[in-house]
PDB file of N, CA and C in Angstrom:
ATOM      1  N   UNK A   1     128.078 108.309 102.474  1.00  0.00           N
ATOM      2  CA  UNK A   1     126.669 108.425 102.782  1.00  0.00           C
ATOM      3  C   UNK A   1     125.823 108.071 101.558  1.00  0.00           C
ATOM      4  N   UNK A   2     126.007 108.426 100.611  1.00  0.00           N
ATOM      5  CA  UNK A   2     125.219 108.274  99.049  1.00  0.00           C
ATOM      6  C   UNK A   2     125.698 107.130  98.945  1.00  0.00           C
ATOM      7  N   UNK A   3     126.982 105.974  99.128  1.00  0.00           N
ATOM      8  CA  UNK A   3     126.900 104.766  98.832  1.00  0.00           C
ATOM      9  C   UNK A   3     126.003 103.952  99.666  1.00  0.00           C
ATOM     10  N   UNK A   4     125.900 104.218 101.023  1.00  0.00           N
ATOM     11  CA  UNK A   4     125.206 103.546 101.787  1.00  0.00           C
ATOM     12  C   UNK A   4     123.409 103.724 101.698  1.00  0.00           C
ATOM     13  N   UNK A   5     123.566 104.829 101.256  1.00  0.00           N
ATOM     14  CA  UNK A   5     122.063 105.377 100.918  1.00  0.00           C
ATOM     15  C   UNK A   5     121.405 104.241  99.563  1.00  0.00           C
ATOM     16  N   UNK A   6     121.978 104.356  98.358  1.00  0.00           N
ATOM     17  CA  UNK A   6     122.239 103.363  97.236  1.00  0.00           C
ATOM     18  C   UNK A   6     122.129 102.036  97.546  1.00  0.00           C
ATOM     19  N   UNK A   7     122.701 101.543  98.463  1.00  0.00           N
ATOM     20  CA  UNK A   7     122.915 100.225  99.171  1.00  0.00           C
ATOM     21  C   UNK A   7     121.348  99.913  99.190  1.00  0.00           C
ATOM     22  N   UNK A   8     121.142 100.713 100.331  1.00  0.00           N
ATOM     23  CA  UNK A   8     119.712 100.293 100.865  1.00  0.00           C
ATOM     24  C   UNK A   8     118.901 100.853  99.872  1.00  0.00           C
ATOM     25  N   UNK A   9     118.339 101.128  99.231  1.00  0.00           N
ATOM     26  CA  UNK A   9     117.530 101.383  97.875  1.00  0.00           C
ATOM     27  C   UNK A   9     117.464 100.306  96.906  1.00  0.00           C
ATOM     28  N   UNK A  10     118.536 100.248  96.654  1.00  0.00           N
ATOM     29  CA  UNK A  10     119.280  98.612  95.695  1.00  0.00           C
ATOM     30  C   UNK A  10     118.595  97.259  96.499  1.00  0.00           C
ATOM     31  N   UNK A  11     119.245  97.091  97.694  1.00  0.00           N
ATOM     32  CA  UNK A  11     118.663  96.475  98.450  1.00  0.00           C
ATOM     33  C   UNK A  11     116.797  95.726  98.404  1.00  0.00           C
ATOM     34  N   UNK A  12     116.589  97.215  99.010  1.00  0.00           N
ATOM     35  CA  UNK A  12     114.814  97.194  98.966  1.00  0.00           C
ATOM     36  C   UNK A  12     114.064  97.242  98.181  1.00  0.00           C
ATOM     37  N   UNK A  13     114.305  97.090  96.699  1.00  0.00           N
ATOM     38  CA  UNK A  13     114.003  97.169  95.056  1.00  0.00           C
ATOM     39  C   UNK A  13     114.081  95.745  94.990  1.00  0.00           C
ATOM     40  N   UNK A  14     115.389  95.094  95.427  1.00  0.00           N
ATOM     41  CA  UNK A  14     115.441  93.757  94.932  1.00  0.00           C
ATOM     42  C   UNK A  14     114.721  92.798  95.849  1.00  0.00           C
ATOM     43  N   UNK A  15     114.600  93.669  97.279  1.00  0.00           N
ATOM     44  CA  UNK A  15     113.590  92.407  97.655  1.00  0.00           C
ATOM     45  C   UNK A  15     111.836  92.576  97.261  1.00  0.00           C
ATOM     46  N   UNK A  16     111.853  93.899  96.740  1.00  0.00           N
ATOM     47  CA  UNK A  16     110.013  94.264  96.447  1.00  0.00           C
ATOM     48  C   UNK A  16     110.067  93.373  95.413  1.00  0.00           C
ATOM     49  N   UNK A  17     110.882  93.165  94.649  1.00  0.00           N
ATOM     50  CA  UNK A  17     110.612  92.243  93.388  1.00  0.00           C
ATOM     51  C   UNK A  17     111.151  90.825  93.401  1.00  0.00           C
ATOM     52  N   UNK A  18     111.988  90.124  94.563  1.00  0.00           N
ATOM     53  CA  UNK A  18     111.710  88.916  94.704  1.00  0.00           C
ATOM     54  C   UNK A  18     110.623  88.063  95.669  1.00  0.00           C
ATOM     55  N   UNK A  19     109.938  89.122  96.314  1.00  0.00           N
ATOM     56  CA  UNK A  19     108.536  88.368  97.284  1.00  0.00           C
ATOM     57  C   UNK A  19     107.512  89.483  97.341  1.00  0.00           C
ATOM     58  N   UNK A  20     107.027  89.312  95.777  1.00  0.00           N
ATOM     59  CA  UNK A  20     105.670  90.160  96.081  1.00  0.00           C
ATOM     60  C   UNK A  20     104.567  89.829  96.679  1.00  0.00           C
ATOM     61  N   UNK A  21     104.485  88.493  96.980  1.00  0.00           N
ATOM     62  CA  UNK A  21     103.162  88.074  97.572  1.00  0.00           C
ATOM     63  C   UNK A  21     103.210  88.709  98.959  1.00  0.00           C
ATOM     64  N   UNK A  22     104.357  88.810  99.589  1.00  0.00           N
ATOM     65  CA  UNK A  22     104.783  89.090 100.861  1.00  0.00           C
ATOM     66  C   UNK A  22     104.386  90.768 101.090  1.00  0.00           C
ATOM     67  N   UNK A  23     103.830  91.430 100.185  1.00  0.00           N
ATOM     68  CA  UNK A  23     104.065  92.980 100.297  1.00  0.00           C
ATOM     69  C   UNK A  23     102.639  93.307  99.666  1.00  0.00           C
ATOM     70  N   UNK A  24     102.147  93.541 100.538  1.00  0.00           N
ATOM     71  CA  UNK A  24     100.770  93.597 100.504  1.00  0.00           C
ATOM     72  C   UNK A  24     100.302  95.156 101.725  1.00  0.00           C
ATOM     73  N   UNK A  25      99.153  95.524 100.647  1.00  0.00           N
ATOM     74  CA  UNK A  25      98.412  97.021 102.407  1.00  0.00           C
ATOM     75  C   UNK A  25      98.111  96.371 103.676  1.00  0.00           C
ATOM     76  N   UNK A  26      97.065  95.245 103.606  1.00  0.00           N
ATOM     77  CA  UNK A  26      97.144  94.578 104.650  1.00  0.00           C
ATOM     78  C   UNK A  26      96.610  93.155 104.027  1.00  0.00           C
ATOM     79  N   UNK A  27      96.315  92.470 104.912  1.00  0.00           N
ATOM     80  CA  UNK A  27      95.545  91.120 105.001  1.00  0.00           C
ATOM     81  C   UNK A  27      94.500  90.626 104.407  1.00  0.00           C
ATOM     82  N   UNK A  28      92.900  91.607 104.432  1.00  0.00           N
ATOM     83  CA  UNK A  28      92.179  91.575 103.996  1.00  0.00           C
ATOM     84  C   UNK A  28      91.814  92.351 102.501  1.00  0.00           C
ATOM     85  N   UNK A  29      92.800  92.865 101.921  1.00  0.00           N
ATOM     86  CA  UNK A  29      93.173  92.933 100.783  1.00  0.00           C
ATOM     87  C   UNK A  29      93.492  92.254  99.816  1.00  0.00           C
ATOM     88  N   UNK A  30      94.060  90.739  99.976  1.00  0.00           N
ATOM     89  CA  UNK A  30      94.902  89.960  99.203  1.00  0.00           C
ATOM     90  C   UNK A  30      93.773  89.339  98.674  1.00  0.00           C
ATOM     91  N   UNK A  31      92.672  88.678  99.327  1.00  0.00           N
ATOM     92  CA  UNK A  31      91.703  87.581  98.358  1.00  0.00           C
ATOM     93  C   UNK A  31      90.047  88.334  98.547  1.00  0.00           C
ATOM     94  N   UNK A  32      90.314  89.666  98.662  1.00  0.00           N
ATOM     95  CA  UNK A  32      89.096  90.540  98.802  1.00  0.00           C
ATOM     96  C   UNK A  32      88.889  91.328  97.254  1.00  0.00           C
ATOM     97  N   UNK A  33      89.513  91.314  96.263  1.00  0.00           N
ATOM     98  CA  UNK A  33      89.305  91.384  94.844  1.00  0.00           C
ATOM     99  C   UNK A  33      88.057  90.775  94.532  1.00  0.00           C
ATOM    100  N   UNK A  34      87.586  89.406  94.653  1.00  0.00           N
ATOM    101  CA  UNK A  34      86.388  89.001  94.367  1.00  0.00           C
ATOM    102  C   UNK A  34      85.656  88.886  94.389  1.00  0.00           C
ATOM    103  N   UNK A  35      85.094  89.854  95.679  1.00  0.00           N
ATOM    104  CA  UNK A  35      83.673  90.432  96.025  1.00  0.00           C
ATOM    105  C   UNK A  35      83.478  91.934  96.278  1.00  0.00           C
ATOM    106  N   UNK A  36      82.072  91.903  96.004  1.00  0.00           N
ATOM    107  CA  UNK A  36      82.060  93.320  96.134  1.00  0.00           C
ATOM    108  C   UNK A  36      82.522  94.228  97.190  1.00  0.00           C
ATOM    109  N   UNK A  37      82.245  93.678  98.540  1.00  0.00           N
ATOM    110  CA  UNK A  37      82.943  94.229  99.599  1.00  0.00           C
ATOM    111  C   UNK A  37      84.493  94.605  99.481  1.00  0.00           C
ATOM    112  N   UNK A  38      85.297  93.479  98.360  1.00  0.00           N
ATOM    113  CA  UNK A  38      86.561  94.368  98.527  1.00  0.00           C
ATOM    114  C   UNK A  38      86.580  95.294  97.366  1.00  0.00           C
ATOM    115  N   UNK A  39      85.978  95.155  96.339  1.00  0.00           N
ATOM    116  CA  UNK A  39      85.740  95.799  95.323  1.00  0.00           C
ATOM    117  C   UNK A  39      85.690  97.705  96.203  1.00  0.00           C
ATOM    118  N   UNK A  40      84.188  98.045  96.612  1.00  0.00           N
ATOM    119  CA  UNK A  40      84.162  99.040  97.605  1.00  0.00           C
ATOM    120  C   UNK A  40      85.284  99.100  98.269  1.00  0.00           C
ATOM    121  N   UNK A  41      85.737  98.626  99.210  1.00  0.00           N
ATOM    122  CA  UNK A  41      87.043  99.104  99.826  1.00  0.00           C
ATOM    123  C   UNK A  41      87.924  99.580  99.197  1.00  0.00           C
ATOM    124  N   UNK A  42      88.560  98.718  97.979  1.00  0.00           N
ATOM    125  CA  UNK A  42      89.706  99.622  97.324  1.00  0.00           C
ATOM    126  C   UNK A  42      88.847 101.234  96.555  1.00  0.00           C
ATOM    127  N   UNK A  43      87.849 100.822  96.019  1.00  0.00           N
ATOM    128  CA  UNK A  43      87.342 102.259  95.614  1.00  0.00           C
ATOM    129  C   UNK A  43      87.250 103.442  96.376  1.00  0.00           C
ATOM    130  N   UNK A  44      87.155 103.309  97.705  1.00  0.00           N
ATOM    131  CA  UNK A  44      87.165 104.461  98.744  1.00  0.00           C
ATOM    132  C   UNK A  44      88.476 104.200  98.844  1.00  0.00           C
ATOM    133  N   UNK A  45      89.417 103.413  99.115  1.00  0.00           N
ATOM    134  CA  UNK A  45      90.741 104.268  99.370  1.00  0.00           C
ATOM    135  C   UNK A  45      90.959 104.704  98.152  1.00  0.00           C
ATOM    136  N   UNK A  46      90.614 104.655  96.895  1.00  0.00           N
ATOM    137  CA  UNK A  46      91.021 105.231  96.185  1.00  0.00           C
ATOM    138  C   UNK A  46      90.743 107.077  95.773  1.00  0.00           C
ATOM    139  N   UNK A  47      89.454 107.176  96.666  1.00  0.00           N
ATOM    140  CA  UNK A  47      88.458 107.922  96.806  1.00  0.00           C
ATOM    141  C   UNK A  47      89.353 109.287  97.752  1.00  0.00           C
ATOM    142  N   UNK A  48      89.571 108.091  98.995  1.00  0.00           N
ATOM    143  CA  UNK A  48      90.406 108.867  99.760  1.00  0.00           C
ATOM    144  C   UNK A  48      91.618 109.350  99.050  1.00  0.00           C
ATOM    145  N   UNK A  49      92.677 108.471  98.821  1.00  0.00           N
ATOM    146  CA  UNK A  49      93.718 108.856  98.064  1.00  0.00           C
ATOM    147  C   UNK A  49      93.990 110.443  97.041  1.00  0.00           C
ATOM    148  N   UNK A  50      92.385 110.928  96.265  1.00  0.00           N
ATOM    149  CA  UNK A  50      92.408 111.799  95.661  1.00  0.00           C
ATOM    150  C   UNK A  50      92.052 112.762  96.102  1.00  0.00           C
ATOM    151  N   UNK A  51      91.778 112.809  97.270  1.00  0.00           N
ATOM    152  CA  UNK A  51      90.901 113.884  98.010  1.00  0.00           C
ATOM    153  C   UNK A  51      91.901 115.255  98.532  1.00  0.00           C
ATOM    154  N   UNK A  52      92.815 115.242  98.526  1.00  0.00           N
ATOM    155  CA  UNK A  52      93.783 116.024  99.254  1.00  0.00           C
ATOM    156  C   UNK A  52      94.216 117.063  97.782  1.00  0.00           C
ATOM    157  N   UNK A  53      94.191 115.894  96.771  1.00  0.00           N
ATOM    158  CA  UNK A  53      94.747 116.447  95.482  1.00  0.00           C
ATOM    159  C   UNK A  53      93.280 117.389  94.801  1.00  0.00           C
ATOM    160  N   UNK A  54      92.179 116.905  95.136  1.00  0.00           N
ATOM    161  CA  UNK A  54      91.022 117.845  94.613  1.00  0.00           C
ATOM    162  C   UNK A  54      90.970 119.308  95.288  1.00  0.00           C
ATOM    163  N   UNK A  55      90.930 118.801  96.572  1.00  0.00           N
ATOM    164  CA  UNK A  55      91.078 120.146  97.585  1.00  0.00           C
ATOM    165  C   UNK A  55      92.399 121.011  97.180  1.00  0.00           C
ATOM    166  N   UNK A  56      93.657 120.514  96.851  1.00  0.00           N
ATOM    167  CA  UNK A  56      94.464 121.942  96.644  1.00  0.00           C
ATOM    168  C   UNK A  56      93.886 122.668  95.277  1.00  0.00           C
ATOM    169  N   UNK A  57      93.528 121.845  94.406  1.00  0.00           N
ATOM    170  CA  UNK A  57      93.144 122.025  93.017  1.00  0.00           C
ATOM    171  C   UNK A  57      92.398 123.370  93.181  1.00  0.00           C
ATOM    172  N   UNK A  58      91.208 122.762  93.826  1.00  0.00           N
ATOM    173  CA  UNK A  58      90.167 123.501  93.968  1.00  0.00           C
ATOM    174  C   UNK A  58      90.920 124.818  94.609  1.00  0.00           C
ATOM    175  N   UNK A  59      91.785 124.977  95.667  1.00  0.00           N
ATOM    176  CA  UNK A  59      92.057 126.285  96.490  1.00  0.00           C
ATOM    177  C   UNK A  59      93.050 126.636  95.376  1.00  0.00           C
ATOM    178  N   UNK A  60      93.720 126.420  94.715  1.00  0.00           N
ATOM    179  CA  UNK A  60      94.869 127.055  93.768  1.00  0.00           C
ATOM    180  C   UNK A  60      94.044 127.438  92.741  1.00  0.00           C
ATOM    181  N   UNK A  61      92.770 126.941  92.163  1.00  0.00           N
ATOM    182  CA  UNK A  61      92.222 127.336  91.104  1.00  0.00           C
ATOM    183  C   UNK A  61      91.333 128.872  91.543  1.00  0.00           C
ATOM    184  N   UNK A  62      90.627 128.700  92.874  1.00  0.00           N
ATOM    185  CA  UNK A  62      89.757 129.564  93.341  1.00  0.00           C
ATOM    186  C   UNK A  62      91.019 130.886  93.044  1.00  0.00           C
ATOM    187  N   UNK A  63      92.248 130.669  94.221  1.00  0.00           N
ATOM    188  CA  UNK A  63      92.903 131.737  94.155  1.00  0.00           C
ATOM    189  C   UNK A  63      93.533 132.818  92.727  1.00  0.00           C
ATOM    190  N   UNK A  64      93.915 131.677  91.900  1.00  0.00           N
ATOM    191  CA  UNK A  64      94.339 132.180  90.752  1.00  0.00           C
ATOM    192  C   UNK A  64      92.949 132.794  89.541  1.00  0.00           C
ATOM    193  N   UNK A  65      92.213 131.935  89.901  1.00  0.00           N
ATOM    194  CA  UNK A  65      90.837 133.068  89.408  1.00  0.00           C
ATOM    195  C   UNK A  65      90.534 134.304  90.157  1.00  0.00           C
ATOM    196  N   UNK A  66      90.998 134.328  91.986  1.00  0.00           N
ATOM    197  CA  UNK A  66      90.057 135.904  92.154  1.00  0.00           C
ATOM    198  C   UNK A  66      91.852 136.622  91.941  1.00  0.00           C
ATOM    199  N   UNK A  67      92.668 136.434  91.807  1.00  0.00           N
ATOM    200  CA  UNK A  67      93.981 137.200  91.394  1.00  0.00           C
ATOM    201  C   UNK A  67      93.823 137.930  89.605  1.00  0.00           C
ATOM    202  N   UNK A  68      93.331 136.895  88.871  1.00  0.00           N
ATOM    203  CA  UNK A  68      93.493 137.448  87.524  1.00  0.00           C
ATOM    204  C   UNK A  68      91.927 138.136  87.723  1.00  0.00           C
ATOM    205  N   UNK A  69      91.303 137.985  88.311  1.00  0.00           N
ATOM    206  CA  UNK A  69      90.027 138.731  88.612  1.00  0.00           C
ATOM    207  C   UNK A  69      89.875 140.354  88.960  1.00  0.00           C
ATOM    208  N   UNK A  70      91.153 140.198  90.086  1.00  0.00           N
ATOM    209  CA  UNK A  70      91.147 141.517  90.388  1.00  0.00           C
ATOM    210  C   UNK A  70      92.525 142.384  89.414  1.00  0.00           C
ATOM    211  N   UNK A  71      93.105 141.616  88.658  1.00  0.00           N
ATOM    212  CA  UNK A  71      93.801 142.111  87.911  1.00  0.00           C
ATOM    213  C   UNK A  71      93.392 142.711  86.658  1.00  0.00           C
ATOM    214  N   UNK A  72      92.055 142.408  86.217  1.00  0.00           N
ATOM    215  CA  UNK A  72      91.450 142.731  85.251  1.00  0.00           C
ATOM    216  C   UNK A  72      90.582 143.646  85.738  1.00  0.00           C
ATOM    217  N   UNK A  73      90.083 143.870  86.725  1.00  0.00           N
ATOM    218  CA  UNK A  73      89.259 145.030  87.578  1.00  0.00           C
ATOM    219  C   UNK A  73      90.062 146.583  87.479  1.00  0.00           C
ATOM    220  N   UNK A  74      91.189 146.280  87.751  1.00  0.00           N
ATOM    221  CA  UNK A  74      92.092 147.335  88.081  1.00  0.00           C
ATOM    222  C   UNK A  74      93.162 148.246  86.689  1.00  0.00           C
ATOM    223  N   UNK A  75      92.588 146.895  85.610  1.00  0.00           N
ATOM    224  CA  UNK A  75      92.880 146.982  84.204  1.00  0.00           C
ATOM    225  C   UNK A  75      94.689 146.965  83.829  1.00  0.00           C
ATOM    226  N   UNK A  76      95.320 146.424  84.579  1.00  0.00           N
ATOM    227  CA  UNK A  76      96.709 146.620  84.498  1.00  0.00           C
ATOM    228  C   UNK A  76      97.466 144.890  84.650  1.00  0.00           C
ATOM    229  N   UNK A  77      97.513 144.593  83.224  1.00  0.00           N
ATOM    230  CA  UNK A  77      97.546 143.081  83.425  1.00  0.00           C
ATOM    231  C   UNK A  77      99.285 142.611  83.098  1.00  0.00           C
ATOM    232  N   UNK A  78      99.907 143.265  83.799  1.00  0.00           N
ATOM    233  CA  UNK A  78     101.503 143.558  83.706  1.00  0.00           C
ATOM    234  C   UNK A  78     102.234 142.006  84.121  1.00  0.00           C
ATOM    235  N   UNK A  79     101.425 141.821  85.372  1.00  0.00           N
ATOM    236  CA  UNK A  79     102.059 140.102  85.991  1.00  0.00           C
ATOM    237  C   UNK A  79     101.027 139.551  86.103  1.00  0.00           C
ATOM    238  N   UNK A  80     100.312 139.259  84.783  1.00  0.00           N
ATOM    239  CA  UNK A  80      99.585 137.700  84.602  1.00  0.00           C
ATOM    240  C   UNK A  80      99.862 137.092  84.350  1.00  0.00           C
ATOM    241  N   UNK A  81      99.304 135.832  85.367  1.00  0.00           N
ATOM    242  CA  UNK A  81      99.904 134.334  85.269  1.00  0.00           C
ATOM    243  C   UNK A  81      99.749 133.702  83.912  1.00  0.00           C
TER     244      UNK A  81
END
């Protein structure tokens, strides 16, 4: 199973790097670099792309602030992060 797994990895490495023109997001991506319209497009997916990663940020940061929050309320700072 791990050789055949290897296979196809090996495989799909060597073809991403013998036809890159061929491997593209889509269509209107490839000669849309030179105007602003594609300019904007890649910036919102890029926009999009980070958005999932701000939002946990934001909920892991909120949480771990009202945790050491109420850990300091209660004055017993035994398991701080």
């Amino acid at each position: 199973m791990l050789k055949k797994t290897l296979t196809i990895i090996h495989f799909s490495t060597f073809m991403a790097l013998i036809s890159p023109t061929l491997i593209h997001a889509c269509p209107g991506c490839n000669g849309a670099l030179d105007n602003s319209l594609g300019f904007g497009f890649n910036t919102s997916i890029l926009f999009m792309m980070s958005m999932p990663f701000v939002v946990a940020g934001a909920i892991g940061f909120g949480l771990i602030y009202t945790y050491r929050r109420a850990q300091k309320k209660s004055g017993s700072n035994k398991d701080s992060l």
